[in-house]
N, C-alpha and C. Protein backbone atom coordinates (compact mmCIF):
# COMPACT_ATOMS: atom_id res chain seq x y z
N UNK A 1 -3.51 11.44 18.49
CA UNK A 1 -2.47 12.34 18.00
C UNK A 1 -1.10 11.65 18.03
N UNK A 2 -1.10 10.90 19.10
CA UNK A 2 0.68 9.83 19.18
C UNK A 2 0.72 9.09 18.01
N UNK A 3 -0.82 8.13 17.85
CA UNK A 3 -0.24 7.75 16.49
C UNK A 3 -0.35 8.51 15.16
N UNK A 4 -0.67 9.54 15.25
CA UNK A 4 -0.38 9.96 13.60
C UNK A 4 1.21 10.53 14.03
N UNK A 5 1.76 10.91 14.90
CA UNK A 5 2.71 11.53 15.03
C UNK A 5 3.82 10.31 14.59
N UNK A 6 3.28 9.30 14.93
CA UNK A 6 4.37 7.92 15.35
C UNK A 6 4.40 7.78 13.85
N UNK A 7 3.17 7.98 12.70
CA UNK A 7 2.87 7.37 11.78
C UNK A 7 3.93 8.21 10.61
N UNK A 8 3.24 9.40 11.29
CA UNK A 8 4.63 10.47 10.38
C UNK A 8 6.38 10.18 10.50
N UNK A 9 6.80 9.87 12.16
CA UNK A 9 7.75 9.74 12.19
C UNK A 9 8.94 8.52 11.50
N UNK A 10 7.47 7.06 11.02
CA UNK A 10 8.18 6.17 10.46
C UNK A 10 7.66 6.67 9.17
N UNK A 11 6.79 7.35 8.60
CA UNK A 11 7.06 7.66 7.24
C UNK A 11 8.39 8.53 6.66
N UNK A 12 8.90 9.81 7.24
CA UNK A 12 9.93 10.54 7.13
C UNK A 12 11.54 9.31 7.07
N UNK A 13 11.25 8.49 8.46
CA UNK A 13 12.42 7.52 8.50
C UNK A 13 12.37 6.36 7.36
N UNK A 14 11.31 6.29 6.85
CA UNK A 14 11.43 5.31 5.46
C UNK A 14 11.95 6.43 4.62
N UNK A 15 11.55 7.23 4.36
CA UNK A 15 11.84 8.61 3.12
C UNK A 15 13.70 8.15 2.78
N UNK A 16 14.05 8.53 4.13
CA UNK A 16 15.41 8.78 4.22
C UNK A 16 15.86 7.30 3.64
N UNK A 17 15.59 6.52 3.84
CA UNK A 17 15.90 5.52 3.47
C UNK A 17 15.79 4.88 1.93
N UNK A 18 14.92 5.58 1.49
CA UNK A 18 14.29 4.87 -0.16
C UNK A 18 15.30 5.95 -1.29
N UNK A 19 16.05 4.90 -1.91
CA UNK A 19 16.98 5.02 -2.74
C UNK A 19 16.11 5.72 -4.21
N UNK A 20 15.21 4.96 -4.86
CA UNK A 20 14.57 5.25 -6.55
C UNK A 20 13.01 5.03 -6.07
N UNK A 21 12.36 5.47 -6.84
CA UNK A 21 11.07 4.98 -6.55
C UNK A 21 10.63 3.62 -7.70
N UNK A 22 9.49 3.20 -7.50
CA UNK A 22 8.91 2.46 -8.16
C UNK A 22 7.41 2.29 -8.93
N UNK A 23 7.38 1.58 -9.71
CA UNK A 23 5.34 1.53 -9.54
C UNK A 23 5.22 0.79 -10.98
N UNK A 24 4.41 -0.10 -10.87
CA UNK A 24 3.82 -0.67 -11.69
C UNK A 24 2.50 -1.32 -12.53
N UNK A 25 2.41 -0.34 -13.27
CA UNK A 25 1.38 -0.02 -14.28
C UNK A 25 1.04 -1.54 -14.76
N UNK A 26 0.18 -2.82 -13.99
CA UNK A 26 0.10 -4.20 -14.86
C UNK A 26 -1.14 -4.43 -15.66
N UNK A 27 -1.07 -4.60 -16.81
CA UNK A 27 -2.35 -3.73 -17.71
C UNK A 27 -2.92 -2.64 -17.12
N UNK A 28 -4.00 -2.79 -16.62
CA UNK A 28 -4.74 -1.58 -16.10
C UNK A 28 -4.67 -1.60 -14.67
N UNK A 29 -4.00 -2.79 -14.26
CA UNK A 29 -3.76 -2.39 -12.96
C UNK A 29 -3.26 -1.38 -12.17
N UNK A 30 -3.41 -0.68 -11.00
CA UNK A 30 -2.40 -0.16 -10.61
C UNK A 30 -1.75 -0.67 -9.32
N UNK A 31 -0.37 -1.04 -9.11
CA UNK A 31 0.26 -1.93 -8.26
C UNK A 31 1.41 -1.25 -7.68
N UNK A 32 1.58 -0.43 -6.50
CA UNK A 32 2.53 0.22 -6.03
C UNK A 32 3.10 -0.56 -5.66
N UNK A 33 4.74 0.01 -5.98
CA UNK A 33 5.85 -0.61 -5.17
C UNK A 33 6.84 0.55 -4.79
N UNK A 34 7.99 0.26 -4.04
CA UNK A 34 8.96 1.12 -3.74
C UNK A 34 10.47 0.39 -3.59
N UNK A 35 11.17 0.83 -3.98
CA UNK A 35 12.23 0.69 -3.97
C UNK A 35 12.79 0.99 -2.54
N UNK A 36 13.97 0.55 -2.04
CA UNK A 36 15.04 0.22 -0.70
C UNK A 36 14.76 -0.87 0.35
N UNK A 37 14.86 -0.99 1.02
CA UNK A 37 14.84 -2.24 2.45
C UNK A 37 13.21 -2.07 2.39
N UNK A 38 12.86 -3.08 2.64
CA UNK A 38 11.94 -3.99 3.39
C UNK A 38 11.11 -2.96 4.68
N UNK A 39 9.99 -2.75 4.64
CA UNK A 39 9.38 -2.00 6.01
C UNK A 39 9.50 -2.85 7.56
N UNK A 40 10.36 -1.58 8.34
CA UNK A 40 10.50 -2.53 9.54
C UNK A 40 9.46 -2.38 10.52
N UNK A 41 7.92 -2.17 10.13
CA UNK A 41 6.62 -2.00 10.49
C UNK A 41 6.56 -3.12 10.60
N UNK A 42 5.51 -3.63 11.76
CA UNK A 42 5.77 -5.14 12.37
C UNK A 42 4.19 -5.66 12.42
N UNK A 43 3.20 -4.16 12.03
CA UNK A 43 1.89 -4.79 12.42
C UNK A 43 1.47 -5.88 11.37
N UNK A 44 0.39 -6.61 12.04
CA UNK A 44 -0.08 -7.61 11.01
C UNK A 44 -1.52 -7.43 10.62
N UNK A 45 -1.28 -7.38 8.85
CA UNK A 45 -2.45 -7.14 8.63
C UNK A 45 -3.29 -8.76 8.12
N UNK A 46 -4.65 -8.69 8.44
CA UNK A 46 -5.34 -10.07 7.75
C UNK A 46 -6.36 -9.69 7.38
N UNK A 47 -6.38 -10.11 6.30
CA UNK A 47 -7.96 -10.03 5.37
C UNK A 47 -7.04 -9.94 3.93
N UNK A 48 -8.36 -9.48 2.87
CA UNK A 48 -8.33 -9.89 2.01
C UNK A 48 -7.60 -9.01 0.81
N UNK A 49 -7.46 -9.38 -0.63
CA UNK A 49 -6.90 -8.82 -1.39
C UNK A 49 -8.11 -8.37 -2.51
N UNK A 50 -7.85 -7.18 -2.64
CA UNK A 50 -9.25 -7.02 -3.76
C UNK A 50 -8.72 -5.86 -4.61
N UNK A 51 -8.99 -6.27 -6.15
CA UNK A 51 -9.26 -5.14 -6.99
C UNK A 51 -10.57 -4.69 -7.00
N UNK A 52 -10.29 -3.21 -7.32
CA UNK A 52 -11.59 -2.36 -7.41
C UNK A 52 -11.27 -1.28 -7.82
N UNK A 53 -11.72 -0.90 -9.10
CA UNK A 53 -11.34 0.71 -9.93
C UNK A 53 -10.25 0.32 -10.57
N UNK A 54 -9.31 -0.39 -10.80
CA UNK A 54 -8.19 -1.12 -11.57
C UNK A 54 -7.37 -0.41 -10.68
N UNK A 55 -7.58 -0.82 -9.26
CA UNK A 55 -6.53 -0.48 -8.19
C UNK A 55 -6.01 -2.32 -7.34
N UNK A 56 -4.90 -2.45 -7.10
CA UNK A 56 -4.98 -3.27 -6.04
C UNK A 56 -5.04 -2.63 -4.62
N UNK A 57 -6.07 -3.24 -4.02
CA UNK A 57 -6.26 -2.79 -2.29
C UNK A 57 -6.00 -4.00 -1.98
N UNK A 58 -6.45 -3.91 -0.18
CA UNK A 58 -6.57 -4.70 0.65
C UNK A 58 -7.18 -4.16 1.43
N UNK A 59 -8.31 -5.01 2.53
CA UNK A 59 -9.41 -4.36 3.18
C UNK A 59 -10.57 -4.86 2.44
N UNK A 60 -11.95 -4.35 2.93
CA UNK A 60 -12.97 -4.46 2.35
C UNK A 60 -13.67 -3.27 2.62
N UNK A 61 -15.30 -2.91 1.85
CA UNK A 61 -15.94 -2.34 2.51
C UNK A 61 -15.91 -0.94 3.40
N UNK A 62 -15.69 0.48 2.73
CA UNK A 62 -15.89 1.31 4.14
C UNK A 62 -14.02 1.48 4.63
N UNK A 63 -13.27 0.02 4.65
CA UNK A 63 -11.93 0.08 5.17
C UNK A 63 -10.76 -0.51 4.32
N UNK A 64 -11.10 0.05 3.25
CA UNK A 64 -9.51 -0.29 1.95
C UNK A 64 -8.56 0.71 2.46
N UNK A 65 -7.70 -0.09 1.84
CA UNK A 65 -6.07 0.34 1.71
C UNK A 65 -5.51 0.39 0.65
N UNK A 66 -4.76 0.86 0.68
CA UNK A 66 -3.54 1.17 -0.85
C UNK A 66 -2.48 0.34 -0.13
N UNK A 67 -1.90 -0.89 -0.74
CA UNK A 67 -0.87 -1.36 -0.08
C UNK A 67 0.62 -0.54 -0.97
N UNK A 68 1.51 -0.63 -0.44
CA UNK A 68 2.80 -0.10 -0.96
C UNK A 68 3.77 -1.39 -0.77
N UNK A 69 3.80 -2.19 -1.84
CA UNK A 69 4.91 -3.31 -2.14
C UNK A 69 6.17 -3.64 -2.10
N UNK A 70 6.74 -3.80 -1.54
CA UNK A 70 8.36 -3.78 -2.04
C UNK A 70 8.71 -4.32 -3.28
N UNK A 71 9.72 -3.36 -3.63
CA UNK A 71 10.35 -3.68 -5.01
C UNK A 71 10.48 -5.34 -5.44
N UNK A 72 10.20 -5.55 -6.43
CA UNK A 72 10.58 -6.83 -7.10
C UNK A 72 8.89 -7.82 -6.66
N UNK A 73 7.82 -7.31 -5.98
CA UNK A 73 6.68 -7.82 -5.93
C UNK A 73 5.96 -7.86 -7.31
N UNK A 74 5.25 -8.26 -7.85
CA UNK A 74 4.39 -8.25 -9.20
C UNK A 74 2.67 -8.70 -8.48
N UNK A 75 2.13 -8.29 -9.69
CA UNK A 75 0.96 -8.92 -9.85
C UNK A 75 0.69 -9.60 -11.41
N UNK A 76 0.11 -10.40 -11.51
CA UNK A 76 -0.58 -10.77 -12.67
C UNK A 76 -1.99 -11.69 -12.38
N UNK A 77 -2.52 -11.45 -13.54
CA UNK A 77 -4.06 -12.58 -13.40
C UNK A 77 -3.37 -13.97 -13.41
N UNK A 78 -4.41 -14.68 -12.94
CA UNK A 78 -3.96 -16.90 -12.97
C UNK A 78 -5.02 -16.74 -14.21
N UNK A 79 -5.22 -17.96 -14.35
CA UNK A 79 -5.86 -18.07 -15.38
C UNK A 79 -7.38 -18.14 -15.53
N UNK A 80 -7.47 -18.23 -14.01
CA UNK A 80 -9.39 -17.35 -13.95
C UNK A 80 -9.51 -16.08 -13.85
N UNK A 81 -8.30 -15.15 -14.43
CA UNK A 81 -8.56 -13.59 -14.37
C UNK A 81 -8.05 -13.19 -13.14
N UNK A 82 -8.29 -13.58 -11.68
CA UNK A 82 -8.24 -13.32 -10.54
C UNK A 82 -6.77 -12.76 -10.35
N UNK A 83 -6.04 -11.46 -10.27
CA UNK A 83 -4.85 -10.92 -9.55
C UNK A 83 -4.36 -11.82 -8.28
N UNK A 84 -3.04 -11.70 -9.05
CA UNK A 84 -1.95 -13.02 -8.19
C UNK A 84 -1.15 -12.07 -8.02
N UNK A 85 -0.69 -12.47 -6.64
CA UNK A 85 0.57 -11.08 -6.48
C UNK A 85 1.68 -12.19 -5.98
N UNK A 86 3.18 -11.78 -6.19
CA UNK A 86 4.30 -12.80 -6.29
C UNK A 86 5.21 -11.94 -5.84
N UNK A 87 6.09 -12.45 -4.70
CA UNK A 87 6.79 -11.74 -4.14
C UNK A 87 8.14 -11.81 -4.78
N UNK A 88 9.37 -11.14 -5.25
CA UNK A 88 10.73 -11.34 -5.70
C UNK A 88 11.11 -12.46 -6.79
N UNK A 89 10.71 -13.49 -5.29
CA UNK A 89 11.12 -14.79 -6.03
C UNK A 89 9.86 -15.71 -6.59
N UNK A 90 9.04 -15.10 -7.00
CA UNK A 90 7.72 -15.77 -7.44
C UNK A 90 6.95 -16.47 -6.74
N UNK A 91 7.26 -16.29 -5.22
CA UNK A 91 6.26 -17.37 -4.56
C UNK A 91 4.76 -16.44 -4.74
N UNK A 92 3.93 -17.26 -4.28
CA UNK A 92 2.38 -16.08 -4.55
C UNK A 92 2.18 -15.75 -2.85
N UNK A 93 2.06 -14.61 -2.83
CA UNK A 93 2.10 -13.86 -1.19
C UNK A 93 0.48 -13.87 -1.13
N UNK A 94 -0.37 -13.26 -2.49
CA UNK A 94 -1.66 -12.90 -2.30
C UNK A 94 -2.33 -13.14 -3.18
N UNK A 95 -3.81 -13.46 -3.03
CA UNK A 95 -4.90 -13.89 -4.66
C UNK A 95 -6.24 -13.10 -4.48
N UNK A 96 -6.87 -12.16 -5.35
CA UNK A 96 -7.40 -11.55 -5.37
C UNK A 96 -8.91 -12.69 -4.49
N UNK A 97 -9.39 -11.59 -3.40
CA UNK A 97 -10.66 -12.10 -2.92
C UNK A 97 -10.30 -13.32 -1.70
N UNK A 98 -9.19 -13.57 -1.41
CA UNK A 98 -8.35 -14.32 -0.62
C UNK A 98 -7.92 -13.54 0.65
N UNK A 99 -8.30 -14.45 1.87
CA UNK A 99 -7.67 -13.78 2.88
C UNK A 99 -6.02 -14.29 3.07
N UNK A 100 -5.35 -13.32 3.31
CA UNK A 100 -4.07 -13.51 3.57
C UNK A 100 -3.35 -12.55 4.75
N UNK A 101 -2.07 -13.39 4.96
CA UNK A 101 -1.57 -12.44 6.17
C UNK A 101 -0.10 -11.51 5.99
N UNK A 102 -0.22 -10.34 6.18
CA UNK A 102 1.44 -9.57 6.08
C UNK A 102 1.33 -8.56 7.21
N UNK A 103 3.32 -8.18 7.25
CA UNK A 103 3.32 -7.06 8.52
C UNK A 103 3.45 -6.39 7.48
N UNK A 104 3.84 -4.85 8.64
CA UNK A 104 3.83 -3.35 7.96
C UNK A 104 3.02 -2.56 8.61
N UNK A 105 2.76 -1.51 8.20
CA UNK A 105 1.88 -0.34 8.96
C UNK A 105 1.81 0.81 8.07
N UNK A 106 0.74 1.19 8.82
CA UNK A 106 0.24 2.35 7.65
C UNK A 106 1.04 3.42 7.96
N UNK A 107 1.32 4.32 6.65
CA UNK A 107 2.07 5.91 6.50
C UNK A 107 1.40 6.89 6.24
N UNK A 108 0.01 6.67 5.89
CA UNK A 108 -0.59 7.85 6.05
C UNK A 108 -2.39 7.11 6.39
N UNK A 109 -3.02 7.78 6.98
CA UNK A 109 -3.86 7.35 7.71
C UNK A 109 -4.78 8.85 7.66
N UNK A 110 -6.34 8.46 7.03
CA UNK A 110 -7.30 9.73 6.56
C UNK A 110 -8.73 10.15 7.66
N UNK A 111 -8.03 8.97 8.47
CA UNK A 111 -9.27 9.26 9.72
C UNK A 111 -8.80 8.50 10.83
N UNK A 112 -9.63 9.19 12.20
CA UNK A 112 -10.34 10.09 12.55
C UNK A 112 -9.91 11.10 12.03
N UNK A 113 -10.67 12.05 10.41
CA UNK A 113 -10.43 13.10 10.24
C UNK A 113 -9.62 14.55 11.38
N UNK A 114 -10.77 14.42 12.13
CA UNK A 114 -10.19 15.52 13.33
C UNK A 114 -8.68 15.28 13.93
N UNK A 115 -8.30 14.07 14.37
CA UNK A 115 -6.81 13.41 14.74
C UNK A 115 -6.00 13.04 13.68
N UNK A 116 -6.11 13.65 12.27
CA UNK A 116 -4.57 13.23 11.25
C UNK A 116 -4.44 14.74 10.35
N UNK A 117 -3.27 14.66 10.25
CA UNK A 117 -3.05 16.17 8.94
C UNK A 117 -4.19 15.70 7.99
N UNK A 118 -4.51 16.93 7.34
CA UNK A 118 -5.38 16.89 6.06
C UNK A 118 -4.96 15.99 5.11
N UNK A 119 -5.69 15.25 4.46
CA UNK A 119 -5.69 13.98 3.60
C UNK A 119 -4.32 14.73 2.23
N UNK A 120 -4.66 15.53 1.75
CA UNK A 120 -3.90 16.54 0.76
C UNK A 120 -2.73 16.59 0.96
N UNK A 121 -2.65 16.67 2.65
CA UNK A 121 -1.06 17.19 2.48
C UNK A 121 -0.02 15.74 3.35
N UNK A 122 -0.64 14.76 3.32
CA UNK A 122 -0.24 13.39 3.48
C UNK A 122 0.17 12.82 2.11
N UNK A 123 -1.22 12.80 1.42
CA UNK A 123 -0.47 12.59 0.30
C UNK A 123 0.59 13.28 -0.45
N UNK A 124 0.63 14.07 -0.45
CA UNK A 124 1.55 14.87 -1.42
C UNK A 124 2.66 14.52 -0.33
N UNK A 125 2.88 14.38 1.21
CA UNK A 125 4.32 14.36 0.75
C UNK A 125 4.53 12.21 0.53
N UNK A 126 3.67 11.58 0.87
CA UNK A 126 3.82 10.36 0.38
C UNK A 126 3.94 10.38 -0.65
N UNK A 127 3.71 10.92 -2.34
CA UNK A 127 4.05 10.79 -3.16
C UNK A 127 5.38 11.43 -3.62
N UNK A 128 5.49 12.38 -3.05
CA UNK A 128 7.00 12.88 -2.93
C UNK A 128 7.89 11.85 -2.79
N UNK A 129 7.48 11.27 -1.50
CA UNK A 129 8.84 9.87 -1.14
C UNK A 129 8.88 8.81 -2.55
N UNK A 130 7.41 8.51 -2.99
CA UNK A 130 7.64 7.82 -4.19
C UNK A 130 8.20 7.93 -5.04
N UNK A 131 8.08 8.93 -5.45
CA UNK A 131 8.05 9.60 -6.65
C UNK A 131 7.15 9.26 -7.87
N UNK A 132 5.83 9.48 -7.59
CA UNK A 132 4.76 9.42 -8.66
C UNK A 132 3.33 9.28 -7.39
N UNK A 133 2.51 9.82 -8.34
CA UNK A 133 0.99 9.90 -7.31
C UNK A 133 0.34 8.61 -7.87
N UNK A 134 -0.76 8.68 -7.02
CA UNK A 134 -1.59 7.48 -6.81
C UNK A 134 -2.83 8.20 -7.21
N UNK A 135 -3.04 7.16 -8.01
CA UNK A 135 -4.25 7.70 -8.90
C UNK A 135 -5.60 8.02 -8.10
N UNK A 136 -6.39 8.73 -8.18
CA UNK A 136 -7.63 9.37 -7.76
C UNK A 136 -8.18 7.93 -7.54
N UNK A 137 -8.45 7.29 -8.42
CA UNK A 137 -9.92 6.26 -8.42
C UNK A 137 -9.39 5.50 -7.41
N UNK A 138 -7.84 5.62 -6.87
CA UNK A 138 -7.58 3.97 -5.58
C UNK A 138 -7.75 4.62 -4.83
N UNK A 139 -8.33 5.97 -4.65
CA UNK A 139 -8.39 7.09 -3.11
C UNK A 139 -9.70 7.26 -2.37
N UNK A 140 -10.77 6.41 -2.99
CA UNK A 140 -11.84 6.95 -3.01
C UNK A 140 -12.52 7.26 -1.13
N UNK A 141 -13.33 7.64 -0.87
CA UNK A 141 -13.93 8.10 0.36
C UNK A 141 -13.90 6.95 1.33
N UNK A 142 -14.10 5.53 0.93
CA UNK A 142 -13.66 4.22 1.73
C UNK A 142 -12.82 3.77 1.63
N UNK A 143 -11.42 4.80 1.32
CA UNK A 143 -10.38 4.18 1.57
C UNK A 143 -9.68 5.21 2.85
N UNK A 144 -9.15 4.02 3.66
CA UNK A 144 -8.78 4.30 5.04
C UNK A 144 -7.44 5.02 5.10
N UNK A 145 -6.50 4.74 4.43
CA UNK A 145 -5.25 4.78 4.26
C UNK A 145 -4.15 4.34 3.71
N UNK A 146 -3.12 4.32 3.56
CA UNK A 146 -1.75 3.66 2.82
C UNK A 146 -0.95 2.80 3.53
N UNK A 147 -0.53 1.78 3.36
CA UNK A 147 0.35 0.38 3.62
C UNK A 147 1.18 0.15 3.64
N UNK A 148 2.25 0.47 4.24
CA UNK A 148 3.67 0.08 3.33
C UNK A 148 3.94 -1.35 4.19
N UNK A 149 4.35 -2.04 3.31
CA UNK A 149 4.54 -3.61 3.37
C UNK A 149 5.47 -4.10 3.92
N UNK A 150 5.57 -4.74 4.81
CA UNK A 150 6.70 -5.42 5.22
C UNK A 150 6.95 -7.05 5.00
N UNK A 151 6.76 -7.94 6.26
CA UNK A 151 7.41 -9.57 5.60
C UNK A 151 5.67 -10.07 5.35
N UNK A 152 5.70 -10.53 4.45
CA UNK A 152 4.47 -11.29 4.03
C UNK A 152 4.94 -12.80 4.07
């Protein structure tokens, strides 16, 4: 219960903080980002980068994520198709099927069902802070939760 409480309390304190929202539609990708400062979430995540459903996650298996990008991140394919993600200044942070490392921490979190608010009403107000929802197909039953990104 501390951490969903903790989890809510840095989601509300990002809220306050995020100026415009963001999001970017890259062909069929879907690639969240957000607009204002940088997440001062410190955990570190490692593993891998994967599309699946024309979503970008991270995670595998049973434990995906929806990452939430900071503004000025992109994705595009290299030239074997494979999703390249590029931070601001174009360095490449992540490559689809690649393990890689970033901080941040999750803002909404869908289990232990019994220990978090209902999945429904997490999202809705996470998309509130965005301003735009996250499509059904990146939500699916093995996905664990949402990301917001910090230093990669």
């Amino acid at each position: 219960m501390k951490r969903s409480l903790s989890v809510l309390a840095v989601g509300l304190l990002l809220a306050a903080c995020n100026d415009a929202p963001a999001m970017t539609e890259s062909g069929d990708l879907f690639f969240p980002t957000q607009e204002g400062p940088r997440s001062g979430m410190q955990a570190l995540y490692r593993g891998p980068l994967v599309v699946r459903d024309g979503c970008v996650l991270i995670g595998g298996p049973d434990d995906y994520t929806v990452p939430i990008w900071p503004n000025g991140f992109a994705v595009e394919p290299d030239e074997s198709g494979r999703a390249v993600v590029r931070d601001s200044e174009g360095t490449v942070v992540a490559i689809d099927g690649e393990t890689f490392e970033m901080g941040g921490g999750f803002t909404v979190e869908f289990r232990p069902r019994d220990k978090v608010e209902p999945r429904d009403a997490q999202l809705q107000r996470l998309e509130e802070w965005l301003g735009y929802a996250i499509p059904e197909r990146c939500l699916g039953p093995d996905v664990y939760g949402v990301w917001i990104v910090g230093e990669t």
